[in-house]
PDB file of N, CA and C in Angstrom:
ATOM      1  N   UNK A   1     -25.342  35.043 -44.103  1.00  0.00           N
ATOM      2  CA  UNK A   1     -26.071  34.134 -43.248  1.00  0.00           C
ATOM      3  C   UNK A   1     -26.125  32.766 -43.925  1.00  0.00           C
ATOM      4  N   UNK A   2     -25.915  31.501 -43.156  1.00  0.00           N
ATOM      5  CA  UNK A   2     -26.052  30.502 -44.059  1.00  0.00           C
ATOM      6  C   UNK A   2     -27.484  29.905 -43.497  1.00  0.00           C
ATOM      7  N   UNK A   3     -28.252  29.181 -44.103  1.00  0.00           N
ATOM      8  CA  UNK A   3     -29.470  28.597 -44.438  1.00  0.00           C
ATOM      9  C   UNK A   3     -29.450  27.236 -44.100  1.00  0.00           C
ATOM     10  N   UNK A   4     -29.576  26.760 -42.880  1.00  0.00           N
ATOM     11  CA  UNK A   4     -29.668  25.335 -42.577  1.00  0.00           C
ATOM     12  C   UNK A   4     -31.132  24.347 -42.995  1.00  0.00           C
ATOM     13  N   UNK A   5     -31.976  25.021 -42.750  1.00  0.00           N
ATOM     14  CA  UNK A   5     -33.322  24.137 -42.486  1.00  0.00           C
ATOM     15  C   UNK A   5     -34.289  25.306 -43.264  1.00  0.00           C
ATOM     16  N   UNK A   6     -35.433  24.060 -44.140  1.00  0.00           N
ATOM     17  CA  UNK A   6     -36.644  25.109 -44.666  1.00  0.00           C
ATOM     18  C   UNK A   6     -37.205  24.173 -43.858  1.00  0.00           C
ATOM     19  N   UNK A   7     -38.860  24.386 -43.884  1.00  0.00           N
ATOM     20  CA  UNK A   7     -39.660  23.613 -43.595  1.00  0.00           C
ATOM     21  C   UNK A   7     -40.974  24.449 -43.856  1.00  0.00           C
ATOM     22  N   UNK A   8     -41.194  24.060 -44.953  1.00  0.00           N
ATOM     23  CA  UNK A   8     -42.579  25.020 -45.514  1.00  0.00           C
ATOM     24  C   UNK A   8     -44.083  23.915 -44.576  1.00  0.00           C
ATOM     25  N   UNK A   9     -45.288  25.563 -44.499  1.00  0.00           N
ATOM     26  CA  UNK A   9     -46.247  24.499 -44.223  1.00  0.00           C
ATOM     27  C   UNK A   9     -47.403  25.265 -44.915  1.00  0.00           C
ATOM     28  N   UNK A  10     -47.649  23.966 -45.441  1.00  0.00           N
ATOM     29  CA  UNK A  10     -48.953  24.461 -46.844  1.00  0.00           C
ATOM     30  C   UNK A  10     -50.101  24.297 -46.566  1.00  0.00           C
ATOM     31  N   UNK A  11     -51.286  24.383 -46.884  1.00  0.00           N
ATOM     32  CA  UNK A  11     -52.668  24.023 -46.749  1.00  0.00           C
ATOM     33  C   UNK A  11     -52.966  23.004 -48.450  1.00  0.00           C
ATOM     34  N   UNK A  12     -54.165  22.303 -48.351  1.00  0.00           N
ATOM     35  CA  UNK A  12     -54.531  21.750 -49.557  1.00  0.00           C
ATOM     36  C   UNK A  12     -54.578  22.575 -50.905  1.00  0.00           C
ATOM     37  N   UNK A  13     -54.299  21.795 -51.816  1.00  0.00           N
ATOM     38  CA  UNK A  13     -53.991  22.528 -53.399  1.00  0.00           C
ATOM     39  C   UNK A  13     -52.888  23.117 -53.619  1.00  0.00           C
ATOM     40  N   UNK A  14     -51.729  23.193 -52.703  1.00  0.00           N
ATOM     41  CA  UNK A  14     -50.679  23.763 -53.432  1.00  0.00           C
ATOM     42  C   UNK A  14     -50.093  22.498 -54.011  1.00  0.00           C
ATOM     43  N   UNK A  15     -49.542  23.452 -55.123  1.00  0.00           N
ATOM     44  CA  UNK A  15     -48.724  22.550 -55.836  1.00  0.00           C
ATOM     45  C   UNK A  15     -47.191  22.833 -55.561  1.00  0.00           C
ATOM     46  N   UNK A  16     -46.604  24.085 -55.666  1.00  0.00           N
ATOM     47  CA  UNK A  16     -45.200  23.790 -55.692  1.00  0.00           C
ATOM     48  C   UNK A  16     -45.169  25.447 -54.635  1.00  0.00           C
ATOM     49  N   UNK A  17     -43.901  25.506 -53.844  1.00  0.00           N
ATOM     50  CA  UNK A  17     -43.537  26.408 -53.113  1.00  0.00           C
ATOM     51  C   UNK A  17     -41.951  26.795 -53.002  1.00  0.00           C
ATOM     52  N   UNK A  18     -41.692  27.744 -54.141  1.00  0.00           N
ATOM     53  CA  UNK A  18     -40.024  28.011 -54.146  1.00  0.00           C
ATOM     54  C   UNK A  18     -40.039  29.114 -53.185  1.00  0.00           C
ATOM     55  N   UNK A  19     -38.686  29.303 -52.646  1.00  0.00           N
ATOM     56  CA  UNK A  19     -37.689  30.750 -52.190  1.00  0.00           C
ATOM     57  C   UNK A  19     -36.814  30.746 -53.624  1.00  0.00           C
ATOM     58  N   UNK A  20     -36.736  31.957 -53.717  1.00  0.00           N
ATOM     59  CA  UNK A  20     -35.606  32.265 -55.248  1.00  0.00           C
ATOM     60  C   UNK A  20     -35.422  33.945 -54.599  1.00  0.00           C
ATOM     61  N   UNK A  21     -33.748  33.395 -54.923  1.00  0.00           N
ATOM     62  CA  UNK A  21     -33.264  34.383 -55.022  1.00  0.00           C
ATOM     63  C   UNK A  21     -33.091  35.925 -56.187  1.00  0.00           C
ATOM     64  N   UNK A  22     -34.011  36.512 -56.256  1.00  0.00           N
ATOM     65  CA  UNK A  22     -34.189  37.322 -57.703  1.00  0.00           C
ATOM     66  C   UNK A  22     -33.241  38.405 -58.027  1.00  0.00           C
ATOM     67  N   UNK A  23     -32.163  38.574 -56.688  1.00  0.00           N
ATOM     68  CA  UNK A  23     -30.856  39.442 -57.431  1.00  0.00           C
ATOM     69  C   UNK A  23     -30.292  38.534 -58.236  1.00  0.00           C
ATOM     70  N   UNK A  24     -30.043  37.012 -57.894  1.00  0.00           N
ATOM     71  CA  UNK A  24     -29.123  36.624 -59.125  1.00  0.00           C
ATOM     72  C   UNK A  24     -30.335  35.439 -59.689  1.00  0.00           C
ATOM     73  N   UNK A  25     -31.669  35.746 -59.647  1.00  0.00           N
ATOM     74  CA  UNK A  25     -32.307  34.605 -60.293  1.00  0.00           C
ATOM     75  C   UNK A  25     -31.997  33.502 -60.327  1.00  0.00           C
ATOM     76  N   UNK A  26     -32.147  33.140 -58.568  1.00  0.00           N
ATOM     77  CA  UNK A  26     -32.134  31.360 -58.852  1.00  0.00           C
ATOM     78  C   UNK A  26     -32.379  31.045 -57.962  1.00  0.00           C
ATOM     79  N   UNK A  27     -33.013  29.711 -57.924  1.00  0.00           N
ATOM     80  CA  UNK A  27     -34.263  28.961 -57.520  1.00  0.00           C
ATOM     81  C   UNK A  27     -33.372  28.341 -55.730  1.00  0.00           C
ATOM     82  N   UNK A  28     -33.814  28.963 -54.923  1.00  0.00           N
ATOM     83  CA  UNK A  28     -32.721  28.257 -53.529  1.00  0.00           C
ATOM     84  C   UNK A  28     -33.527  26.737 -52.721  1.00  0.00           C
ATOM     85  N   UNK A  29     -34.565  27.254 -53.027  1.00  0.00           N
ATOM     86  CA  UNK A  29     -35.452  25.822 -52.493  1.00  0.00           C
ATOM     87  C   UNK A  29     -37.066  25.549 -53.115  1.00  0.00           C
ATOM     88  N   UNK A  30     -37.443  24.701 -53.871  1.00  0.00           N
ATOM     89  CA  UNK A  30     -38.691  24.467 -54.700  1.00  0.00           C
ATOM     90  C   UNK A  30     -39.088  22.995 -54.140  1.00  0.00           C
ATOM     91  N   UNK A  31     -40.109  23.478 -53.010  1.00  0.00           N
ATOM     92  CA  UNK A  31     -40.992  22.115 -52.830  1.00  0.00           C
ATOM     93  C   UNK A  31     -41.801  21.914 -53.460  1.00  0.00           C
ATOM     94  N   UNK A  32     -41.714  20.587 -54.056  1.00  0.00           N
ATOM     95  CA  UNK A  32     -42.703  20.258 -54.961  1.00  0.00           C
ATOM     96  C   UNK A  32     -43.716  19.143 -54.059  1.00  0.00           C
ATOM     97  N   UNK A  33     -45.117  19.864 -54.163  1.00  0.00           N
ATOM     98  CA  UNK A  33     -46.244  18.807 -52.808  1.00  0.00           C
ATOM     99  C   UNK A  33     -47.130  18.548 -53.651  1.00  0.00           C
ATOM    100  N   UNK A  34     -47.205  16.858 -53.175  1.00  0.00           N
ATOM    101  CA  UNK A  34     -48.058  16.235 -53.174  1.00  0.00           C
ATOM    102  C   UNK A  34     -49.606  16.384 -52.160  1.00  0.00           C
ATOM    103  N   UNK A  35     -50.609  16.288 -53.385  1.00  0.00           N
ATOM    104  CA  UNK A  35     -51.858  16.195 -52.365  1.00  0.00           C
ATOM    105  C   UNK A  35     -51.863  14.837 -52.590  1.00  0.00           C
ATOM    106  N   UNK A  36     -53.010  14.389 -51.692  1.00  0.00           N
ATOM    107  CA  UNK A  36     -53.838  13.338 -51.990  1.00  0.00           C
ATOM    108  C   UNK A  36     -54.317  13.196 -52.851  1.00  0.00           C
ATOM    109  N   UNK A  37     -54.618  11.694 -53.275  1.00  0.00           N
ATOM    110  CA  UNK A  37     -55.488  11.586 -54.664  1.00  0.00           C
ATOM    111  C   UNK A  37     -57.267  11.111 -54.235  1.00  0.00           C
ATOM    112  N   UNK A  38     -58.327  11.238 -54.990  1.00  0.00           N
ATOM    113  CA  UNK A  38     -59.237  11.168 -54.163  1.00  0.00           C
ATOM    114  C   UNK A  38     -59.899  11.672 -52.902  1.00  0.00           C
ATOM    115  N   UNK A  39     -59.164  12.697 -52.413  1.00  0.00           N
ATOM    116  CA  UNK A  39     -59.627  13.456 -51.228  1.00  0.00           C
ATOM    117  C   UNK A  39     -58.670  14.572 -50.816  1.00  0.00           C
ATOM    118  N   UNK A  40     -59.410  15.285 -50.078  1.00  0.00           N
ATOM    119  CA  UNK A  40     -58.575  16.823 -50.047  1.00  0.00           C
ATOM    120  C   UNK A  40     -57.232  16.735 -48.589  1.00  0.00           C
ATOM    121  N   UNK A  41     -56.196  16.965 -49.022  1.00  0.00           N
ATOM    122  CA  UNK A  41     -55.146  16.916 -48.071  1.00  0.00           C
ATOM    123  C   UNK A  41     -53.925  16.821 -48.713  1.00  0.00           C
ATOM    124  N   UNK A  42     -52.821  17.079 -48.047  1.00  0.00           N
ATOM    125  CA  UNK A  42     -51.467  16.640 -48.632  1.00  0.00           C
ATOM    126  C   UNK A  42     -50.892  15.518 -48.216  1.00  0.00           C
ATOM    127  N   UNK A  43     -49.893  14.512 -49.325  1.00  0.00           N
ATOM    128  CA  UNK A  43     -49.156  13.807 -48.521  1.00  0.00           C
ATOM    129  C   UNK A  43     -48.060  13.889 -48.632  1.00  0.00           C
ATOM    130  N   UNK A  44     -47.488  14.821 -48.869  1.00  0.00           N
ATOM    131  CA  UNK A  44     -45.955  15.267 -49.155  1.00  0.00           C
ATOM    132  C   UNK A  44     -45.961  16.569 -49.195  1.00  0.00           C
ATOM    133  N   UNK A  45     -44.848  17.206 -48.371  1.00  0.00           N
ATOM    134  CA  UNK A  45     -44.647  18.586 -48.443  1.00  0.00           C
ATOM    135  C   UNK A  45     -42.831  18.423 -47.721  1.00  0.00           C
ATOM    136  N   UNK A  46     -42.186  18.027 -48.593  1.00  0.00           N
ATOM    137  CA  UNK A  46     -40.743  17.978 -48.778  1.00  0.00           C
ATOM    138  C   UNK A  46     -40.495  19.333 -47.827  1.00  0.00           C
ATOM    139  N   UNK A  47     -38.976  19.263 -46.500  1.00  0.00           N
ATOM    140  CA  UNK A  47     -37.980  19.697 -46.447  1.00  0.00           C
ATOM    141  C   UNK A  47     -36.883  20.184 -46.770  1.00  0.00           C
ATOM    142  N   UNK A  48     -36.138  21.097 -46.305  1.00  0.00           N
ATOM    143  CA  UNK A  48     -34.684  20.670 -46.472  1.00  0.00           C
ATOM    144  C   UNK A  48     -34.086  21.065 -45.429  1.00  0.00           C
ATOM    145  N   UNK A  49     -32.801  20.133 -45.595  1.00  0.00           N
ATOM    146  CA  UNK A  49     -31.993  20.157 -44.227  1.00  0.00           C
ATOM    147  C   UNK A  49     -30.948  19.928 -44.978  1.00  0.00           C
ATOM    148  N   UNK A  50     -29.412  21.185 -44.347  1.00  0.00           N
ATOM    149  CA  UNK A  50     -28.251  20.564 -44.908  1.00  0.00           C
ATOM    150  C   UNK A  50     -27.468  21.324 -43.533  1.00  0.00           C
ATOM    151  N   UNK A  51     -25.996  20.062 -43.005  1.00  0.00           N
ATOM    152  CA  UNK A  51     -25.422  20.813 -42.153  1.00  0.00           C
ATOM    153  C   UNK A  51     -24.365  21.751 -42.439  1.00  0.00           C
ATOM    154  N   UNK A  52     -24.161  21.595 -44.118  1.00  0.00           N
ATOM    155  CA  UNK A  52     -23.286  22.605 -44.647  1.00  0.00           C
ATOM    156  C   UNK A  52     -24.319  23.757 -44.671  1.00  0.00           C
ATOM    157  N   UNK A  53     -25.117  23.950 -45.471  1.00  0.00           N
ATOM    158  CA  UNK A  53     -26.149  25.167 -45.587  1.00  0.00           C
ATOM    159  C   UNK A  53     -25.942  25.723 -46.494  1.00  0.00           C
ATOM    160  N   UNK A  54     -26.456  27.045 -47.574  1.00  0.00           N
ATOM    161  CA  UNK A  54     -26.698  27.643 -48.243  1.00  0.00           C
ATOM    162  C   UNK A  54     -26.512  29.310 -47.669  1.00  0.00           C
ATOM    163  N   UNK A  55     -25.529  29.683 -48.135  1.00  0.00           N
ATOM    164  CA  UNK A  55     -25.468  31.042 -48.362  1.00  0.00           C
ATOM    165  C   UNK A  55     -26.360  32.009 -48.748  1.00  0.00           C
ATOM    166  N   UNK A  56     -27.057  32.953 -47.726  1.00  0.00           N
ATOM    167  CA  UNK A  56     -27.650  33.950 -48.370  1.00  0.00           C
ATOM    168  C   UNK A  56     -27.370  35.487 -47.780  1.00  0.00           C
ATOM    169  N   UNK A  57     -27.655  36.455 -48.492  1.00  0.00           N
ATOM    170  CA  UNK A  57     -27.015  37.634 -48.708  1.00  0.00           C
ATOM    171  C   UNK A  57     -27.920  38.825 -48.148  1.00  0.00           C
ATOM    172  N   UNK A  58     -27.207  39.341 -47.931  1.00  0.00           N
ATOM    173  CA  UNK A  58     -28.297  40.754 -46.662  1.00  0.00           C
ATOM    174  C   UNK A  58     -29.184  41.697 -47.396  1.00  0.00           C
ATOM    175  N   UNK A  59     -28.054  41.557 -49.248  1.00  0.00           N
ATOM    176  CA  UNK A  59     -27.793  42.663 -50.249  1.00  0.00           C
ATOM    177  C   UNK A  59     -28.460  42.215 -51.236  1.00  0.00           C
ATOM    178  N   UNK A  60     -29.170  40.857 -50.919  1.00  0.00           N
ATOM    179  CA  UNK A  60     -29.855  40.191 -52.437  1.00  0.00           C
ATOM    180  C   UNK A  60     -31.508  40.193 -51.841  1.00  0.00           C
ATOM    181  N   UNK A  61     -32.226  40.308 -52.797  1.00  0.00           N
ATOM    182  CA  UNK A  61     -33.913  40.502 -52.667  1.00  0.00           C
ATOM    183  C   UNK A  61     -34.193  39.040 -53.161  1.00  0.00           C
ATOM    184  N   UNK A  62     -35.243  38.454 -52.515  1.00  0.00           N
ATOM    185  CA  UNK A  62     -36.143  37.255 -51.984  1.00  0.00           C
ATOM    186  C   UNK A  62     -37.080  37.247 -52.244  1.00  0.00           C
ATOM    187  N   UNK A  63     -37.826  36.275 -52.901  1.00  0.00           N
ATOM    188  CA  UNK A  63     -39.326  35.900 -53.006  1.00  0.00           C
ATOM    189  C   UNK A  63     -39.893  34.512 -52.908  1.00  0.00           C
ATOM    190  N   UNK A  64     -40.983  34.788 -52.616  1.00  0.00           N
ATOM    191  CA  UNK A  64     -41.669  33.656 -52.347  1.00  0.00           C
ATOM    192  C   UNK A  64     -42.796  33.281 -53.294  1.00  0.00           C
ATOM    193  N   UNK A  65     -42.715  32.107 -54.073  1.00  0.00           N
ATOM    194  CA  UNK A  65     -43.596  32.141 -55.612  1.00  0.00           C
ATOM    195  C   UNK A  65     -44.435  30.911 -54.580  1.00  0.00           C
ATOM    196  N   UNK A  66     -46.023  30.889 -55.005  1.00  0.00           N
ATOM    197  CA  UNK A  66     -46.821  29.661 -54.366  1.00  0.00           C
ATOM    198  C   UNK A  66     -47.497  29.399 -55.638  1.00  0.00           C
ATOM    199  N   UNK A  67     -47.536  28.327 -55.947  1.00  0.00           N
ATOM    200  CA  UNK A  67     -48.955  27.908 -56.827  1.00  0.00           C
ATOM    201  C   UNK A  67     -49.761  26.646 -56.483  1.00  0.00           C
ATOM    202  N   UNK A  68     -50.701  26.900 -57.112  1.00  0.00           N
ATOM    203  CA  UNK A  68     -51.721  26.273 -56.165  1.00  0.00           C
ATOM    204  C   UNK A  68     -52.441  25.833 -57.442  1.00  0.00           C
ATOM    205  N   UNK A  69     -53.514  24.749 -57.416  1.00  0.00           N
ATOM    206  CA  UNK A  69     -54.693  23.692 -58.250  1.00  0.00           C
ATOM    207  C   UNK A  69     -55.678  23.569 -57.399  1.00  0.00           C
ATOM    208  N   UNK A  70     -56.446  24.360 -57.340  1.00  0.00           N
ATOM    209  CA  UNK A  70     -58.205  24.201 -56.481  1.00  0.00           C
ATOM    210  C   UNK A  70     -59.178  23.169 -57.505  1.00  0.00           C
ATOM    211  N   UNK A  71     -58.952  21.854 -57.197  1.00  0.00           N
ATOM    212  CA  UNK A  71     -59.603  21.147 -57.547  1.00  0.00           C
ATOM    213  C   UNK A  71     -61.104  20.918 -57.947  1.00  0.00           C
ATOM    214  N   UNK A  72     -61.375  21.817 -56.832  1.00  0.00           N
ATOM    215  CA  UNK A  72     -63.251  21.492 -56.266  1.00  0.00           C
ATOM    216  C   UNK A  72     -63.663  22.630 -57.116  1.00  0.00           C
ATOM    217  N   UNK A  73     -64.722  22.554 -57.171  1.00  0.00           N
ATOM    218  CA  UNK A  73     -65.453  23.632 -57.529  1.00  0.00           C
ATOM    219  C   UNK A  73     -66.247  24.451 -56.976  1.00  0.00           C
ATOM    220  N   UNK A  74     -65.535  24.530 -55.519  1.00  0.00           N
ATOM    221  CA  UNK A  74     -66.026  25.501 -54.405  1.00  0.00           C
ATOM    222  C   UNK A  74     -64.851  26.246 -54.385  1.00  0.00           C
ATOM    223  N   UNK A  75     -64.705  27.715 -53.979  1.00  0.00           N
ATOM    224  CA  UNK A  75     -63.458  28.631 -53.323  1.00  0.00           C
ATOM    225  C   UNK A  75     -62.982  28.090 -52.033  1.00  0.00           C
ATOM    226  N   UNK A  76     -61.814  28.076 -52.023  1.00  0.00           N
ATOM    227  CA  UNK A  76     -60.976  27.541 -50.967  1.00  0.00           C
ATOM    228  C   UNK A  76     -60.050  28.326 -50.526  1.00  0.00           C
ATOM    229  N   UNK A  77     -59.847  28.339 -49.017  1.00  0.00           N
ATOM    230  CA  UNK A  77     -58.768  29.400 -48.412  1.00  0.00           C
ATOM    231  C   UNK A  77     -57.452  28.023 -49.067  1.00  0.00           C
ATOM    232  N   UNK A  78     -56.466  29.152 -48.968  1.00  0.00           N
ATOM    233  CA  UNK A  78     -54.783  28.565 -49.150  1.00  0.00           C
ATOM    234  C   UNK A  78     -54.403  29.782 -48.539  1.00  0.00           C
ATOM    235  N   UNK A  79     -53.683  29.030 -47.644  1.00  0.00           N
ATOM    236  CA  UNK A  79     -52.048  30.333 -47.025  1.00  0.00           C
ATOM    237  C   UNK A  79     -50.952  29.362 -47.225  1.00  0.00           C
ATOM    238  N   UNK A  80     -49.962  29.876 -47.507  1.00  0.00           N
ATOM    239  CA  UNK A  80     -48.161  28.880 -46.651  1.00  0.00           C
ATOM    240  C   UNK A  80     -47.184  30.102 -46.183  1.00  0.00           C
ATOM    241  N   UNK A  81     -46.559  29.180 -45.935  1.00  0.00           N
ATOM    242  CA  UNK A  81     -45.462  29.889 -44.686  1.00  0.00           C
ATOM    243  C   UNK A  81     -43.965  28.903 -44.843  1.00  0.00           C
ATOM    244  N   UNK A  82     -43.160  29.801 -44.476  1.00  0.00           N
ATOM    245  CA  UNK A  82     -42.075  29.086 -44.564  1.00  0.00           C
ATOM    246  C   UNK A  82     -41.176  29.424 -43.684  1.00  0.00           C
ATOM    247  N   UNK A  83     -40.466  28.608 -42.820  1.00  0.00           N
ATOM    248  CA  UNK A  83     -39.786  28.909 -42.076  1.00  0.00           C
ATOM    249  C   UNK A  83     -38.370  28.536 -42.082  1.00  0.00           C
ATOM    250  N   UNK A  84     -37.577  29.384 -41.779  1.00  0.00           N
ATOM    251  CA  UNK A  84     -36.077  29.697 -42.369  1.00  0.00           C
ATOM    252  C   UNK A  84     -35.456  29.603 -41.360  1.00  0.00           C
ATOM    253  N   UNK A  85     -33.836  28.770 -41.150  1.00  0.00           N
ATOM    254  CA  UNK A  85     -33.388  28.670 -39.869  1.00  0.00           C
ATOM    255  C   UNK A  85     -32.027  28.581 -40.254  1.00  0.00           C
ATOM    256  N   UNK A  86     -31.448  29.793 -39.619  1.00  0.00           N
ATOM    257  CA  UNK A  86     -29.950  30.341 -39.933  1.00  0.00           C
ATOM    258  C   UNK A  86     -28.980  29.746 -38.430  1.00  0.00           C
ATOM    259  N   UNK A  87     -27.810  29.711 -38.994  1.00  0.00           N
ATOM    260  CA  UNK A  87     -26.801  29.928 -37.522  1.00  0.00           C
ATOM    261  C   UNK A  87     -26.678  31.096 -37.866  1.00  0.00           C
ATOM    262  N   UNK A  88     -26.633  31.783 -36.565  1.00  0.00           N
ATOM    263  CA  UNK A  88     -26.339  32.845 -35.567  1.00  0.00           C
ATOM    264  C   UNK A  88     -24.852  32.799 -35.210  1.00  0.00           C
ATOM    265  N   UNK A  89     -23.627  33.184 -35.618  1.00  0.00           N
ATOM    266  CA  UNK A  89     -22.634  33.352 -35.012  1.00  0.00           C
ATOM    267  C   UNK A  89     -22.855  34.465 -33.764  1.00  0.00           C
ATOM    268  N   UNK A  90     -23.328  35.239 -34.218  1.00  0.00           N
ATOM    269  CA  UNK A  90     -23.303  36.039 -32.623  1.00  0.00           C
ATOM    270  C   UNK A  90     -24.149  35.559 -31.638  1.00  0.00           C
ATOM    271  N   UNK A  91     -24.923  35.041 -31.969  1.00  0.00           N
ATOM    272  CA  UNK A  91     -25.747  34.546 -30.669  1.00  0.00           C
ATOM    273  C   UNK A  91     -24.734  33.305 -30.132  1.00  0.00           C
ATOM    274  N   UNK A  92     -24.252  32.320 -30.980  1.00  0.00           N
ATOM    275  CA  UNK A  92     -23.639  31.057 -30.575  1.00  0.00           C
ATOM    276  C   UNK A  92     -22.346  31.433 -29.994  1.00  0.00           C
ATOM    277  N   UNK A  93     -21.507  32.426 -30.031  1.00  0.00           N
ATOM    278  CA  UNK A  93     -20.541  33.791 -29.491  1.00  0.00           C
ATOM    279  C   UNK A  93     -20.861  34.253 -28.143  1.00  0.00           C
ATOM    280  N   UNK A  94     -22.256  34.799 -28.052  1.00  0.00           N
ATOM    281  CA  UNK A  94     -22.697  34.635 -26.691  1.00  0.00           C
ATOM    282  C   UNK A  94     -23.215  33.969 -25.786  1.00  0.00           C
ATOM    283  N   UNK A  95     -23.385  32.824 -26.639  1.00  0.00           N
ATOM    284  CA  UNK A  95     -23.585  31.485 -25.291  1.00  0.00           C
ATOM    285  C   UNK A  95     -22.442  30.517 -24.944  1.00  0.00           C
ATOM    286  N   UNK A  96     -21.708  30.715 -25.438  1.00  0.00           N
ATOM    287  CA  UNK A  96     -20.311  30.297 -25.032  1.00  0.00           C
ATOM    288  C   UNK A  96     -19.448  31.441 -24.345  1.00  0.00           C
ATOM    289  N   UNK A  97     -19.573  32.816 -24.232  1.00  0.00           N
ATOM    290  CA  UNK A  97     -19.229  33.832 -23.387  1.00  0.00           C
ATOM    291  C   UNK A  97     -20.023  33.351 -21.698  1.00  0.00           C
ATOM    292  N   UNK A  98     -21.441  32.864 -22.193  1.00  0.00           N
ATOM    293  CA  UNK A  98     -21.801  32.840 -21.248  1.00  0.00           C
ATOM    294  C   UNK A  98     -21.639  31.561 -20.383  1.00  0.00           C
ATOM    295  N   UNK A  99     -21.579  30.224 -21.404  1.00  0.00           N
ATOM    296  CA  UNK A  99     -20.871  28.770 -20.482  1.00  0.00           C
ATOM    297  C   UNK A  99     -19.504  29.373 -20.037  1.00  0.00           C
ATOM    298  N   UNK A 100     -18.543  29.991 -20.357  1.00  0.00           N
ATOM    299  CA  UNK A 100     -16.856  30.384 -19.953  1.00  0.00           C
ATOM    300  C   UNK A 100     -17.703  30.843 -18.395  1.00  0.00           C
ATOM    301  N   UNK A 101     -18.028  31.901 -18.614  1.00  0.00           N
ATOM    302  CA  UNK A 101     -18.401  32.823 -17.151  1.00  0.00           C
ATOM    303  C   UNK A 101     -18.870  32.172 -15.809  1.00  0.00           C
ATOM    304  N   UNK A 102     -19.668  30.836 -16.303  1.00  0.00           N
ATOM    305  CA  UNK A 102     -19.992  30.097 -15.029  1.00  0.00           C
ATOM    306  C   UNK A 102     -19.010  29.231 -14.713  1.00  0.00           C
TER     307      UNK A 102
END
Protein backbone atom coordinates (compact mmCIF):
# COMPACT_ATOMS: atom_id res chain seq x y z
CA UNK A 1 0.00 0.00 0.00
CA UNK A 2 1.56 3.33 -0.59
CA UNK A 3 0.96 6.22 2.01
CA UNK A 4 -0.03 9.52 0.49
CA UNK A 5 -1.30 11.86 3.26
CA UNK A 6 -0.93 11.86 7.34
CA UNK A 7 -2.75 14.36 9.04
CA UNK A 8 -2.54 13.84 12.76
CA UNK A 9 -5.04 15.66 15.17
CA UNK A 10 -3.79 16.36 18.66
CA UNK A 11 -5.27 18.01 21.67
CA UNK A 12 -3.01 20.51 23.95
CA UNK A 13 0.44 19.25 25.43
CA UNK A 14 1.51 16.98 22.94
CA UNK A 15 4.71 17.25 22.04
CA UNK A 16 5.71 14.93 19.29
CA UNK A 17 3.50 12.16 17.38
CA UNK A 18 5.46 9.39 15.26
CA UNK A 19 4.03 6.22 13.09
CA UNK A 20 7.24 3.83 13.09
CA UNK A 21 7.49 1.08 11.54
CA UNK A 22 8.83 -1.62 14.30
CA UNK A 23 9.44 -4.69 11.88
CA UNK A 24 12.28 -2.77 10.44
CA UNK A 25 12.50 0.07 13.17
CA UNK A 26 12.03 3.19 11.53
CA UNK A 27 10.55 6.27 12.12
CA UNK A 28 7.79 6.79 8.82
CA UNK A 29 6.33 10.08 10.05
CA UNK A 30 7.29 12.22 13.46
CA UNK A 31 5.25 15.37 13.97
CA UNK A 32 6.88 17.48 15.92
CA UNK A 33 3.88 20.22 17.59
CA UNK A 34 4.06 23.20 18.64
CA UNK A 35 1.83 24.58 21.50
CA UNK A 36 1.35 27.95 22.29
CA UNK A 37 3.46 29.90 24.46
CA UNK A 38 1.60 31.58 27.32
CA UNK A 39 -1.68 29.84 26.91
CA UNK A 40 -3.07 26.43 26.35
CA UNK A 41 -3.47 25.39 22.55
CA UNK A 42 -1.43 24.37 19.60
CA UNK A 43 0.05 26.27 16.84
CA UNK A 44 1.56 23.78 14.77
CA UNK A 45 0.70 20.29 14.19
CA UNK A 46 2.70 19.54 10.86
CA UNK A 47 1.35 17.22 7.89
CA UNK A 48 2.48 15.21 5.34
CA UNK A 49 1.68 15.00 1.89
CA UNK A 50 3.70 13.31 -0.89
CA UNK A 51 2.34 12.39 -4.49
CA UNK A 52 5.00 9.77 -4.72
CA UNK A 53 4.09 8.23 -1.19
CA UNK A 54 5.66 5.84 1.12
CA UNK A 55 5.48 2.23 1.01
CA UNK A 56 3.95 0.23 3.62
CA UNK A 57 3.66 -3.47 4.18
CA UNK A 58 0.62 -5.79 5.16
CA UNK A 59 3.57 -8.07 6.84
CA UNK A 60 5.24 -5.27 8.96
CA UNK A 61 3.75 -4.23 12.60
CA UNK A 62 2.99 -0.38 13.36
CA UNK A 63 2.92 1.86 16.19
CA UNK A 64 1.91 4.80 17.31
CA UNK A 65 4.38 6.57 20.04
CA UNK A 66 2.54 10.08 21.59
CA UNK A 67 4.27 12.21 24.07
CA UNK A 68 2.95 14.72 25.71
CA UNK A 69 4.19 17.95 28.53
CA UNK A 70 1.09 18.80 30.85
CA UNK A 71 2.18 22.03 31.74
CA UNK A 72 -0.50 23.04 34.36
CA UNK A 73 -0.76 21.64 37.37
CA UNK A 74 -4.19 20.37 36.92
CA UNK A 75 -4.83 16.67 35.05
CA UNK A 76 -5.67 17.09 31.58
CA UNK A 77 -7.48 14.84 29.02
CA UNK A 78 -5.03 14.23 25.74
CA UNK A 79 -6.22 11.86 22.90
CA UNK A 80 -4.66 11.96 19.04
CA UNK A 81 -5.55 10.30 16.10
CA UNK A 82 -4.11 9.94 12.95
CA UNK A 83 -5.35 9.57 9.82
CA UNK A 84 -3.78 7.57 6.99
CA UNK A 85 -4.69 7.87 3.30
CA UNK A 86 -3.63 5.15 0.83
CA UNK A 87 -4.41 4.71 -3.06
CA UNK A 88 -6.62 2.00 -3.58
CA UNK A 89 -5.74 0.34 -6.87
CA UNK A 90 -8.74 -1.74 -6.68
CA UNK A 91 -11.12 0.66 -5.87
CA UNK A 92 -9.56 3.24 -8.61
CA UNK A 93 -9.90 -0.26 -11.04
CA UNK A 94 -13.44 -0.08 -10.25
CA UNK A 95 -14.32 3.30 -10.94
CA UNK A 96 -12.96 3.35 -14.16
CA UNK A 97 -14.79 -0.18 -14.92
CA UNK A 98 -17.50 1.81 -13.95
CA UNK A 99 -16.87 5.39 -16.14
CA UNK A 100 -16.10 2.59 -19.39
CA UNK A 101 -19.76 1.07 -18.71
CA UNK A 102 -21.66 4.35 -19.02
Amino acid sequence: MILHQITPHLHPFAKQFILKDITNNQIIYNCEVKNHSGKIGLSKTPEFSSSKGLKMYPSHEYELILTTNNTTSEPQDMMASMFLFFYDQEMDIKIEAYRNAN
